[in-house]
PDB file of N, CA and C in Angstrom:
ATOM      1  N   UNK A   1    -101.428-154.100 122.383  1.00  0.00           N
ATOM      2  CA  UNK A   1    -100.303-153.204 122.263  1.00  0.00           C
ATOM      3  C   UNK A   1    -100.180-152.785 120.797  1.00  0.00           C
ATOM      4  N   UNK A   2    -100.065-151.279 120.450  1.00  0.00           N
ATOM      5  CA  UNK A   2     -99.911-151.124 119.426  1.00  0.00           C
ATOM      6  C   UNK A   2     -98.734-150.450 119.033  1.00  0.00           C
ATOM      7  N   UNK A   3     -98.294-150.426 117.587  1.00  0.00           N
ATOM      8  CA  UNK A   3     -96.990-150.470 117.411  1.00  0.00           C
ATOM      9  C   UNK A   3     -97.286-149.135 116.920  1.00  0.00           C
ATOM     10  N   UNK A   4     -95.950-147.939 116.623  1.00  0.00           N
ATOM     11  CA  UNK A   4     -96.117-146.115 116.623  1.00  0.00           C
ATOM     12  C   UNK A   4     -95.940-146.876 114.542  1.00  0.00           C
ATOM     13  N   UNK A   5     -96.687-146.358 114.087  1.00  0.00           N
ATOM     14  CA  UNK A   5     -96.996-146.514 112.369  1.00  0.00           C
ATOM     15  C   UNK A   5     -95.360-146.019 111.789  1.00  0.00           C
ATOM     16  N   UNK A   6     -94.541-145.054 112.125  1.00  0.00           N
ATOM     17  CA  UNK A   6     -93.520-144.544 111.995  1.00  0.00           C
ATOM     18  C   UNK A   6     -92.517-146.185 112.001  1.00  0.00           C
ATOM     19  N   UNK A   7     -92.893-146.072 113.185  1.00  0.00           N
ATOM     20  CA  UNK A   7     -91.550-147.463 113.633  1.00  0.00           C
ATOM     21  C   UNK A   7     -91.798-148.795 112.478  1.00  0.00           C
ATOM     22  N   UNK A   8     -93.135-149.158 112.492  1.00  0.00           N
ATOM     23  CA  UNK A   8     -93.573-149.958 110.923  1.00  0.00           C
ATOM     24  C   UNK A   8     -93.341-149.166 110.057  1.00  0.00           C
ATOM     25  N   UNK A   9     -93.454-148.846 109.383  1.00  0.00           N
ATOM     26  CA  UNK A   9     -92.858-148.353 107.575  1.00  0.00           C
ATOM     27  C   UNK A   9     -91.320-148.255 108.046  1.00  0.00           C
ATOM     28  N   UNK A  10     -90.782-147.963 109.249  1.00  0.00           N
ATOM     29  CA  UNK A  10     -89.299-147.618 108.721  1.00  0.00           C
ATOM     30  C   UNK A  10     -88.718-149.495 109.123  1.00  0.00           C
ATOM     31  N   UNK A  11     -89.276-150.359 109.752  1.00  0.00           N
ATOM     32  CA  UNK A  11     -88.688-151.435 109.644  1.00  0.00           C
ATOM     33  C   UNK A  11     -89.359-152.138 108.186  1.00  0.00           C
ATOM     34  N   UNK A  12     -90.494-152.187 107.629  1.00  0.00           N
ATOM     35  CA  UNK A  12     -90.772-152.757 106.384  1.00  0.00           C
ATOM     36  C   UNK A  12     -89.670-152.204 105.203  1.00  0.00           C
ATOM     37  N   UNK A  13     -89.669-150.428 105.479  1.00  0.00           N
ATOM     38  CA  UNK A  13     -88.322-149.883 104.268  1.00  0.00           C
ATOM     39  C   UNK A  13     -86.916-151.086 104.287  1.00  0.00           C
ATOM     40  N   UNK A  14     -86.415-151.327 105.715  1.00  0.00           N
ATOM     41  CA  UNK A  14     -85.360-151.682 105.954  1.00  0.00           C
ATOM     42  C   UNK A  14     -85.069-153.170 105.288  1.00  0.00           C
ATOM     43  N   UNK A  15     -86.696-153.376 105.951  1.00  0.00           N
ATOM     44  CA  UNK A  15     -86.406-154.806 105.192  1.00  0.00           C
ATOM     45  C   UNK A  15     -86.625-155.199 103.320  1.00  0.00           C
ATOM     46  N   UNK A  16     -87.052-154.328 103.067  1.00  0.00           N
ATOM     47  CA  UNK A  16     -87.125-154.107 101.576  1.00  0.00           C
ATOM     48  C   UNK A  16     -85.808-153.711 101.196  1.00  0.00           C
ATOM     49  N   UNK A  17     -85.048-152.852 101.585  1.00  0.00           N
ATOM     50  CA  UNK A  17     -84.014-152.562 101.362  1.00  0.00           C
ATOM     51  C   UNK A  17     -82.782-153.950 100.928  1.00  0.00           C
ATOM     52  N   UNK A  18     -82.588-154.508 102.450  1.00  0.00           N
ATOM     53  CA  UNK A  18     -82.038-155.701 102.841  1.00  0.00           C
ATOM     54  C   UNK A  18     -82.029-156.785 101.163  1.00  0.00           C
ATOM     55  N   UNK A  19     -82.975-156.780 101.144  1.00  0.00           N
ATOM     56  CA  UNK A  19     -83.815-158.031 100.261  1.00  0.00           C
ATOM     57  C   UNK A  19     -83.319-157.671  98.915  1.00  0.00           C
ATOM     58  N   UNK A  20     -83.587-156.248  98.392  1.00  0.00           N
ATOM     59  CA  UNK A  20     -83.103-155.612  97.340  1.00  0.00           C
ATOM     60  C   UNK A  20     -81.870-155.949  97.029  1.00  0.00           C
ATOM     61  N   UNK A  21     -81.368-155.483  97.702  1.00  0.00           N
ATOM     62  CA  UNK A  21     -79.022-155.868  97.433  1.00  0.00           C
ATOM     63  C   UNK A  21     -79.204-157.093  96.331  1.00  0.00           C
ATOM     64  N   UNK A  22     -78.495-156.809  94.881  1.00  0.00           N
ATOM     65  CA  UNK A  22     -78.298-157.699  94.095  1.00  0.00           C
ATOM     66  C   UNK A  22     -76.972-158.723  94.391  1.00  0.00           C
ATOM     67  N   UNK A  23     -77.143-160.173  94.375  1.00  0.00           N
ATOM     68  CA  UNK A  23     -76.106-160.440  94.768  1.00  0.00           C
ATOM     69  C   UNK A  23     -74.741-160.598  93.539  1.00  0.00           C
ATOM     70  N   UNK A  24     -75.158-159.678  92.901  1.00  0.00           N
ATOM     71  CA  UNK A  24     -73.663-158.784  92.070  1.00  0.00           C
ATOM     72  C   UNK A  24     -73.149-157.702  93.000  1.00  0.00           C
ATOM     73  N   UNK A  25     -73.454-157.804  93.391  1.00  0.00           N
ATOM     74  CA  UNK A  25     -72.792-156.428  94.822  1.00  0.00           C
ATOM     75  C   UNK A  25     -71.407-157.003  95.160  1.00  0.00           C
ATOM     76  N   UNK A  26     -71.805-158.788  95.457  1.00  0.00           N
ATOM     77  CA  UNK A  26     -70.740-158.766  96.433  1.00  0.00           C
ATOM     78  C   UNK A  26     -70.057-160.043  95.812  1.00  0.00           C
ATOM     79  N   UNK A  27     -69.877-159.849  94.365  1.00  0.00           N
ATOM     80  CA  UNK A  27     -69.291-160.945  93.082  1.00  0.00           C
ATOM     81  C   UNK A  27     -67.962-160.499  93.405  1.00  0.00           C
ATOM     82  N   UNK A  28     -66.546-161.137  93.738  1.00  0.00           N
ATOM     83  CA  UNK A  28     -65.565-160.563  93.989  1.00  0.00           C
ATOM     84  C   UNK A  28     -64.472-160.836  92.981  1.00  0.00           C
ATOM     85  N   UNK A  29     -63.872-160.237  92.047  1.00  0.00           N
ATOM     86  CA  UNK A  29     -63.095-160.512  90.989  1.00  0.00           C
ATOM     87  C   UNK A  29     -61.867-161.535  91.369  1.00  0.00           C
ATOM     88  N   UNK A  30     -61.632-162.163  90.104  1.00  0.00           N
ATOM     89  CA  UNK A  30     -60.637-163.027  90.846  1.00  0.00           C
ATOM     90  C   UNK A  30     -59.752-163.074  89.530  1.00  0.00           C
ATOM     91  N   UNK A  31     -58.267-163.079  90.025  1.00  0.00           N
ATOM     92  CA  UNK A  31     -57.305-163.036  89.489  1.00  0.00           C
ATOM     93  C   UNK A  31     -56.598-164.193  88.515  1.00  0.00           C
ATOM     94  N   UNK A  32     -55.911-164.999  87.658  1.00  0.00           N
ATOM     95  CA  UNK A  32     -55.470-165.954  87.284  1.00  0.00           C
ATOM     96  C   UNK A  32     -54.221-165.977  86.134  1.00  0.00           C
ATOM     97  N   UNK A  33     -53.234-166.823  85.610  1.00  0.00           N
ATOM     98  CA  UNK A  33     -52.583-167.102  85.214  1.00  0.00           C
ATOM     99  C   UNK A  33     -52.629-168.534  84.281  1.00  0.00           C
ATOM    100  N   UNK A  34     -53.040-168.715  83.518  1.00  0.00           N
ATOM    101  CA  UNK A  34     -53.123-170.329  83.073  1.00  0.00           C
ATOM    102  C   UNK A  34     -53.038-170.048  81.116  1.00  0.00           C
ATOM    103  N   UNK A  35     -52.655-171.188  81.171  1.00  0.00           N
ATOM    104  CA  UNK A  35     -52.624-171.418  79.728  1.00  0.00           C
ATOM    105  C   UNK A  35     -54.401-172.300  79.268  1.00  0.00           C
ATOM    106  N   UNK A  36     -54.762-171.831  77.791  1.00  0.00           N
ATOM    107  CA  UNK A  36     -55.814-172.170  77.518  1.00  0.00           C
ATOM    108  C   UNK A  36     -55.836-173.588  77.194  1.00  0.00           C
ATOM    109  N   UNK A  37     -56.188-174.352  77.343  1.00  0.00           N
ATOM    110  CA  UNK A  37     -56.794-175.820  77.046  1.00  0.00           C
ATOM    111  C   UNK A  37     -58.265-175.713  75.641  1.00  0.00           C
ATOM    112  N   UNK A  38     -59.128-175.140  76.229  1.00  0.00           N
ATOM    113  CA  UNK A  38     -60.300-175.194  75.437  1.00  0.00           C
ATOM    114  C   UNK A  38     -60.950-174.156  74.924  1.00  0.00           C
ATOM    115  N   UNK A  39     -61.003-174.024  73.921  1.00  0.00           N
ATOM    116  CA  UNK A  39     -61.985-172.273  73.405  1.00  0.00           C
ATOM    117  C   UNK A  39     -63.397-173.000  72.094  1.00  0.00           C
ATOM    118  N   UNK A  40     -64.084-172.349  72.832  1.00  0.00           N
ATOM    119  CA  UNK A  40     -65.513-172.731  71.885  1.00  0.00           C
ATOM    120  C   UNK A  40     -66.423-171.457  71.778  1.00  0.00           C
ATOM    121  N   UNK A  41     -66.112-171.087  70.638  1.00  0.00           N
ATOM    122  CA  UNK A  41     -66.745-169.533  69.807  1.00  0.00           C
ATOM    123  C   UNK A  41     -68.306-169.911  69.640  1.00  0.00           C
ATOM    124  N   UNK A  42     -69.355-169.372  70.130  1.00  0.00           N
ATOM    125  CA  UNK A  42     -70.752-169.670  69.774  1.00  0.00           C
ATOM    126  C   UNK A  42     -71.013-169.290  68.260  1.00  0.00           C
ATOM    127  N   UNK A  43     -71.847-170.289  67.819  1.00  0.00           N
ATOM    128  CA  UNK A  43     -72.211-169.951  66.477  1.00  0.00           C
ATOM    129  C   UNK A  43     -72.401-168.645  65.765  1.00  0.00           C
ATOM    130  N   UNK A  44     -72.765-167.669  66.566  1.00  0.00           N
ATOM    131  CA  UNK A  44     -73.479-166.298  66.222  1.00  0.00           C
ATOM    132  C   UNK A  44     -71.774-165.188  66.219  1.00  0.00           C
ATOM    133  N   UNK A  45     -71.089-165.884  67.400  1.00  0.00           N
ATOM    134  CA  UNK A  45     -69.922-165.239  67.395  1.00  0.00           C
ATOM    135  C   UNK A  45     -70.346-164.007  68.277  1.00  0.00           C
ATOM    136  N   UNK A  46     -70.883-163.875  69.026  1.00  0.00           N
ATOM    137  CA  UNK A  46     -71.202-162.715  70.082  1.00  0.00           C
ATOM    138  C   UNK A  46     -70.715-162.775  71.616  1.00  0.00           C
ATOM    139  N   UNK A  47     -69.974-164.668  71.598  1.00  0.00           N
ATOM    140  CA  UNK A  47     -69.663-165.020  72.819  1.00  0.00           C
ATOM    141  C   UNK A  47     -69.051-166.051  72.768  1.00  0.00           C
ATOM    142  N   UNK A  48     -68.158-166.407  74.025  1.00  0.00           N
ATOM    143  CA  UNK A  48     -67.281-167.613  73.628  1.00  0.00           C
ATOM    144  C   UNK A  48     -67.048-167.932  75.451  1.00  0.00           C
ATOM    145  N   UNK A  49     -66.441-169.503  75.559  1.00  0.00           N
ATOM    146  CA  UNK A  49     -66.223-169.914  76.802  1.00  0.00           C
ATOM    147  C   UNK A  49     -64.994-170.339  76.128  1.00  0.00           C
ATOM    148  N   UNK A  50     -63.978-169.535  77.174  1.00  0.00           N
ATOM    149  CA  UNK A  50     -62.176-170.535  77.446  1.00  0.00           C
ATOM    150  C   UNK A  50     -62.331-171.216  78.476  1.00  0.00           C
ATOM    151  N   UNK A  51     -61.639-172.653  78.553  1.00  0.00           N
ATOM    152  CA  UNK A  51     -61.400-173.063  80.346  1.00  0.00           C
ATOM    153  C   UNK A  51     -59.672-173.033  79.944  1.00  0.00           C
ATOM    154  N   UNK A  52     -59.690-172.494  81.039  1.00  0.00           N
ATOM    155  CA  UNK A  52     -57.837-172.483  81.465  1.00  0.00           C
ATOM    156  C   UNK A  52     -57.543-173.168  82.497  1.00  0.00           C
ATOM    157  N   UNK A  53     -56.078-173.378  82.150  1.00  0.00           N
ATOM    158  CA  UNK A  53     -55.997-174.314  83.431  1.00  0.00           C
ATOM    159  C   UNK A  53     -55.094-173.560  83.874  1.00  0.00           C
ATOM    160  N   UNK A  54     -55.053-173.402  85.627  1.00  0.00           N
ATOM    161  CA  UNK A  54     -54.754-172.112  86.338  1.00  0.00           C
ATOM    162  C   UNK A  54     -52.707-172.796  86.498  1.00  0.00           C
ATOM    163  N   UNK A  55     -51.977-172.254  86.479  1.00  0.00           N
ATOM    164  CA  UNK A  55     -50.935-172.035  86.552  1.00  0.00           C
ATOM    165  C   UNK A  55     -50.234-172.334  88.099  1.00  0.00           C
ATOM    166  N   UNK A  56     -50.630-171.511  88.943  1.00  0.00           N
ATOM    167  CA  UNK A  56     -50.689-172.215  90.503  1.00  0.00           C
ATOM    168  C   UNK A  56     -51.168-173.485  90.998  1.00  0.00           C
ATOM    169  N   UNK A  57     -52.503-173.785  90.739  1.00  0.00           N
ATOM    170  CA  UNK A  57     -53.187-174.842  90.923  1.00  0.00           C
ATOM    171  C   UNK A  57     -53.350-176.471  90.628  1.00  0.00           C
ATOM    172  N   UNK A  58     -53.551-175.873  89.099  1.00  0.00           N
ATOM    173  CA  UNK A  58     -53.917-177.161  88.111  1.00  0.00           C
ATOM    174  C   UNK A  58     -54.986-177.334  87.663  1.00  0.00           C
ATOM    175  N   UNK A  59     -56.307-176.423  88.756  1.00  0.00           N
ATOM    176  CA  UNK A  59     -57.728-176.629  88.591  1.00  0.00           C
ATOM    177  C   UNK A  59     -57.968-175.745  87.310  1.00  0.00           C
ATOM    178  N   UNK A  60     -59.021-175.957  86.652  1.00  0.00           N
ATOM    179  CA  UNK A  60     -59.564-175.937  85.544  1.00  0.00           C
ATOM    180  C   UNK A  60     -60.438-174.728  85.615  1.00  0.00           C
ATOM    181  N   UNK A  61     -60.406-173.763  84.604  1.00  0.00           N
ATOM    182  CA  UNK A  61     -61.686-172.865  85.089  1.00  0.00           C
ATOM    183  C   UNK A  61     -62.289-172.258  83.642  1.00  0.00           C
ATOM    184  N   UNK A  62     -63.422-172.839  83.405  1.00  0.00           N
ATOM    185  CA  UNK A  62     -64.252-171.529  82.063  1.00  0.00           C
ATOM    186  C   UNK A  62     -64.682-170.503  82.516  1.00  0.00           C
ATOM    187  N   UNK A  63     -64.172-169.669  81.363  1.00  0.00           N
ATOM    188  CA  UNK A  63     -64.443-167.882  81.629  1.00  0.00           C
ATOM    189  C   UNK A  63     -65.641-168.225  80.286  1.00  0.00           C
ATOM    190  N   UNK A  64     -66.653-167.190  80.456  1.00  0.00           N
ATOM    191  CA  UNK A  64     -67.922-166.390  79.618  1.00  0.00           C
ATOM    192  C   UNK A  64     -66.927-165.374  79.420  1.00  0.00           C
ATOM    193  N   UNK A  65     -67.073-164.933  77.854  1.00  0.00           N
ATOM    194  CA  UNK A  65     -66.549-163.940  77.621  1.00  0.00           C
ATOM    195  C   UNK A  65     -67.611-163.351  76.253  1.00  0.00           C
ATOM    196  N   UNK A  66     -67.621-162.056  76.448  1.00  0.00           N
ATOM    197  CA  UNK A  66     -68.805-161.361  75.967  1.00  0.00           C
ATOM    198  C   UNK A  66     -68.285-160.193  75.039  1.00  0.00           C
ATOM    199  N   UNK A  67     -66.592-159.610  75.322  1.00  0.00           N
ATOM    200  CA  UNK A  67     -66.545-158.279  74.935  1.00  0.00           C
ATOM    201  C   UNK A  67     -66.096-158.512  73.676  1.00  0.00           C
ATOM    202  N   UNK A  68     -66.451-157.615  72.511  1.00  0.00           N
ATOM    203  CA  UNK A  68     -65.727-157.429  71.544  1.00  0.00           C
ATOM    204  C   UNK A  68     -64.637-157.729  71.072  1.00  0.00           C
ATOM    205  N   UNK A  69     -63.373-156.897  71.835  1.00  0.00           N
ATOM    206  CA  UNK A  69     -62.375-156.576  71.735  1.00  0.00           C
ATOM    207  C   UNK A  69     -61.866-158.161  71.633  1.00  0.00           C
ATOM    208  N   UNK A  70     -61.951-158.996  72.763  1.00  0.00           N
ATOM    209  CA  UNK A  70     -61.270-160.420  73.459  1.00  0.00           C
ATOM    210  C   UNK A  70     -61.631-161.653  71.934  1.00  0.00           C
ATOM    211  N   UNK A  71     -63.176-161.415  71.933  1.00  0.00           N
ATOM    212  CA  UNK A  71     -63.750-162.134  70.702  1.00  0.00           C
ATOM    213  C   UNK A  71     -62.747-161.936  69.127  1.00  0.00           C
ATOM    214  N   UNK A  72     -62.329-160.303  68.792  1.00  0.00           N
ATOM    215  CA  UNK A  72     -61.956-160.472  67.685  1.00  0.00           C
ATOM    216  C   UNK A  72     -60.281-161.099  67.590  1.00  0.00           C
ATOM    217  N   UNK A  73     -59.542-160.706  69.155  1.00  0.00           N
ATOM    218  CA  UNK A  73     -58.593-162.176  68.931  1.00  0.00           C
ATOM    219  C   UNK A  73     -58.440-163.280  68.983  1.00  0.00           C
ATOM    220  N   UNK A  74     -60.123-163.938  69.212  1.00  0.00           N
ATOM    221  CA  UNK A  74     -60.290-165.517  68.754  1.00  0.00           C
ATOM    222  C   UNK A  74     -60.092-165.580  67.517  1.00  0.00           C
ATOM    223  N   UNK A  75     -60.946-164.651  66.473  1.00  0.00           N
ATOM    224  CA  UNK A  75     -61.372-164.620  65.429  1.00  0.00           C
ATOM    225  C   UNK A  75     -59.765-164.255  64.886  1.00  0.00           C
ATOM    226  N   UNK A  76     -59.218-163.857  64.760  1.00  0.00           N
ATOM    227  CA  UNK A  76     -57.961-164.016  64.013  1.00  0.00           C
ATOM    228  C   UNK A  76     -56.570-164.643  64.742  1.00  0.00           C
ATOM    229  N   UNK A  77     -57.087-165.425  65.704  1.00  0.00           N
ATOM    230  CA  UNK A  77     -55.781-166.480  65.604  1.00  0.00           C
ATOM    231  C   UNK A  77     -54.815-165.317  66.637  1.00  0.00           C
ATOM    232  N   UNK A  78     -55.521-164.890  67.378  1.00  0.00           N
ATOM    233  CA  UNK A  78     -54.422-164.123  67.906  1.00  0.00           C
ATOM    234  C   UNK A  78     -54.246-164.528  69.368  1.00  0.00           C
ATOM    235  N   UNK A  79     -55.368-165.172  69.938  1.00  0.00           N
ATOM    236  CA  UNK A  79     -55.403-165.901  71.088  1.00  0.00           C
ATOM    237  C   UNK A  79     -55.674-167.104  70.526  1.00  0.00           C
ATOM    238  N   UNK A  80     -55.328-168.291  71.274  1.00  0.00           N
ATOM    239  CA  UNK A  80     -55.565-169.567  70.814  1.00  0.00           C
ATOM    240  C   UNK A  80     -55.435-170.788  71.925  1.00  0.00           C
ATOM    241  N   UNK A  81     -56.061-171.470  71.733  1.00  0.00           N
ATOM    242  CA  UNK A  81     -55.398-172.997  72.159  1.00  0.00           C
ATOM    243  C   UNK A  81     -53.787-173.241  72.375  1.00  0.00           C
ATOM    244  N   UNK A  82     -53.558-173.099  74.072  1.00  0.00           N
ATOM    245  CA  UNK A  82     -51.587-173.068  74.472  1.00  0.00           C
ATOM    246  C   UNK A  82     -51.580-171.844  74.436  1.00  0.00           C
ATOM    247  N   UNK A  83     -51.994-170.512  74.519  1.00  0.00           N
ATOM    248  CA  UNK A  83     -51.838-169.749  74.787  1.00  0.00           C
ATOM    249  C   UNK A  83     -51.895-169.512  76.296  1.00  0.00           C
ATOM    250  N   UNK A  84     -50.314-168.483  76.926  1.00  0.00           N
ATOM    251  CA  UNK A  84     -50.545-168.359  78.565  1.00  0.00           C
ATOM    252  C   UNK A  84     -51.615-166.805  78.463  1.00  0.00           C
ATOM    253  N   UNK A  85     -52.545-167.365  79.019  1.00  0.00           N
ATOM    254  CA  UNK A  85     -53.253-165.644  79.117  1.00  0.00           C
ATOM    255  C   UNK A  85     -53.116-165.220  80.800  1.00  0.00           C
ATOM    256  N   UNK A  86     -53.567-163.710  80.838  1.00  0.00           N
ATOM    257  CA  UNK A  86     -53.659-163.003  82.107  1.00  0.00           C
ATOM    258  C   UNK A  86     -55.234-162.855  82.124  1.00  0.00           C
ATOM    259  N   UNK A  87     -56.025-163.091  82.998  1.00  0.00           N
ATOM    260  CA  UNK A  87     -57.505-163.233  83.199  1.00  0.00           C
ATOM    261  C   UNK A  87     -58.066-162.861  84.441  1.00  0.00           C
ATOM    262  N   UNK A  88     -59.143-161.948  84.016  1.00  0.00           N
ATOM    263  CA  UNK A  88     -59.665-161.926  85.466  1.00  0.00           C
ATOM    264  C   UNK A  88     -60.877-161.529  85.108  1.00  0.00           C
ATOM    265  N   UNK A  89     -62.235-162.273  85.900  1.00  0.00           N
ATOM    266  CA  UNK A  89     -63.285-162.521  85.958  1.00  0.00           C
ATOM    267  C   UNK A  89     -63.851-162.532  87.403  1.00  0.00           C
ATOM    268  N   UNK A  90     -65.477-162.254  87.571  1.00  0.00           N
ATOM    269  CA  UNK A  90     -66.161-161.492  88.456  1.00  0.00           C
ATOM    270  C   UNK A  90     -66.187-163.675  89.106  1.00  0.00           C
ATOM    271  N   UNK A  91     -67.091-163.977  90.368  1.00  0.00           N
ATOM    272  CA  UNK A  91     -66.685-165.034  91.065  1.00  0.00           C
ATOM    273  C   UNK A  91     -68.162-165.514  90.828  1.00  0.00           C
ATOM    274  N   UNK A  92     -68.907-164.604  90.616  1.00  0.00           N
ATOM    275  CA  UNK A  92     -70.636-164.856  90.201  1.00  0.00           C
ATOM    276  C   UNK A  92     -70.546-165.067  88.589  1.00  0.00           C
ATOM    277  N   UNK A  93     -70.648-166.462  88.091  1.00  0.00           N
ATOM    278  CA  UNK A  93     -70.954-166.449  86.488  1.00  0.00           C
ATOM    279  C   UNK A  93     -69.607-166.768  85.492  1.00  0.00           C
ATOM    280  N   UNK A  94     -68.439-166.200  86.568  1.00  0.00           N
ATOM    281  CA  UNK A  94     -67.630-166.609  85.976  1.00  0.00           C
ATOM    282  C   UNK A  94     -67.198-165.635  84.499  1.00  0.00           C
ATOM    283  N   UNK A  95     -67.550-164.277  84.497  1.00  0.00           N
ATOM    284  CA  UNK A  95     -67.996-163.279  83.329  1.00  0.00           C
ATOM    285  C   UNK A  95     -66.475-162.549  83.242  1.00  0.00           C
ATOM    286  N   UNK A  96     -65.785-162.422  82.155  1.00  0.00           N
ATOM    287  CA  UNK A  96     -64.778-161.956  81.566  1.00  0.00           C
ATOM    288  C   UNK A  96     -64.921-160.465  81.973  1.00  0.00           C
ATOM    289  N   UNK A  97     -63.408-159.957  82.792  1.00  0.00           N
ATOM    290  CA  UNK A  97     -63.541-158.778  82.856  1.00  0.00           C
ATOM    291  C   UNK A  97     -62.328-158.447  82.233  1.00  0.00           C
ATOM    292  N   UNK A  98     -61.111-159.124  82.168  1.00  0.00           N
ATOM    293  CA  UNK A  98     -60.087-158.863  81.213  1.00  0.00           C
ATOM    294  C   UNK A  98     -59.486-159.785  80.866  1.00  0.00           C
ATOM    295  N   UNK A  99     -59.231-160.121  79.507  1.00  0.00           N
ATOM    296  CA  UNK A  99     -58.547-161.205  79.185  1.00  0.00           C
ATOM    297  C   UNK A  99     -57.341-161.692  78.171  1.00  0.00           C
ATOM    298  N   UNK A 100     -56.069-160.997  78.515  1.00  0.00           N
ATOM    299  CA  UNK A 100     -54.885-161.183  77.656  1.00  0.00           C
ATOM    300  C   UNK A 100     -53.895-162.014  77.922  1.00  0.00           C
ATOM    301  N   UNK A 101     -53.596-162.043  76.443  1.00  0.00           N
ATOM    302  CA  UNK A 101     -51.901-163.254  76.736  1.00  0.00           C
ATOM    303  C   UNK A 101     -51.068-162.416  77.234  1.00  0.00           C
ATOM    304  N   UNK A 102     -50.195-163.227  78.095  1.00  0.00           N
ATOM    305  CA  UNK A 102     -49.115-162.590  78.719  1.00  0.00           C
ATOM    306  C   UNK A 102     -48.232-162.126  78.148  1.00  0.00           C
ATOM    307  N   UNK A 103     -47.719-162.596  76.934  1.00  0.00           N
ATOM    308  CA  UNK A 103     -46.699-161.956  76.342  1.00  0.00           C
ATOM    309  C   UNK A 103     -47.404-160.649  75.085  1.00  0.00           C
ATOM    310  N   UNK A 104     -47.901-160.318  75.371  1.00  0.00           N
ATOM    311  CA  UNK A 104     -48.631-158.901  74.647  1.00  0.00           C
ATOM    312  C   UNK A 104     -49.961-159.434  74.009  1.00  0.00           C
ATOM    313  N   UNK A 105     -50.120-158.374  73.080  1.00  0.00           N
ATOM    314  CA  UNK A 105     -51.634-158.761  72.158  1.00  0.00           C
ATOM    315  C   UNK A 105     -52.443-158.027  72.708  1.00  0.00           C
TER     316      UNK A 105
END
């Protein structure tokens, strides 16, 4: 029995397709409230990990944070250690998508 050549290439496309999908597609942002516990600035200063501790919960969570903007209020004391921040990060990596204190800044 042979298979119509059409019907193969369009199930090999499909399945190439399938396989392709990065699983950043389906990283789902997640929301939080917590005051900072821990901040550690990498040597180079291009990146830094906060863990906060979530406000609802109690559980503990480090954010990667990468952007500019967030970095230069480590760098002057403008975010800190006991600070309540507003945070929200992707669920893959744990990667900073916004990250401010609640009371401005």
């Amino acid at each position: 029995m042979r298979k119509n050549p059409t019907r193969l290439f369009l199930s090999l496309a499909l399945a190439a397709a399938a396989l392709s999908v990065s699983p950043l597609a389906f990283a789902e942002d997640i929301k939080m409230v917590g005051d900072v516990t821990k901040l550690t600035i990498a040597s180079d200063g291009k990146s830094a990990q906060a863990t906060l501790k979530d406000a609802k919960t109690g559980e503990s969570v480090t954010i990667n944070i990468t952007d500019d903007e967030t970095l230069d209020k480590f760098k002057d004391k403008r975010i800190q250690v006991g600070d309540e921040i507003r945070a929200k990060y992707d669920s893959n990596g744990n990667k900073s998508k916004s990250f401010k204190r609640t009371a401005g800044c």
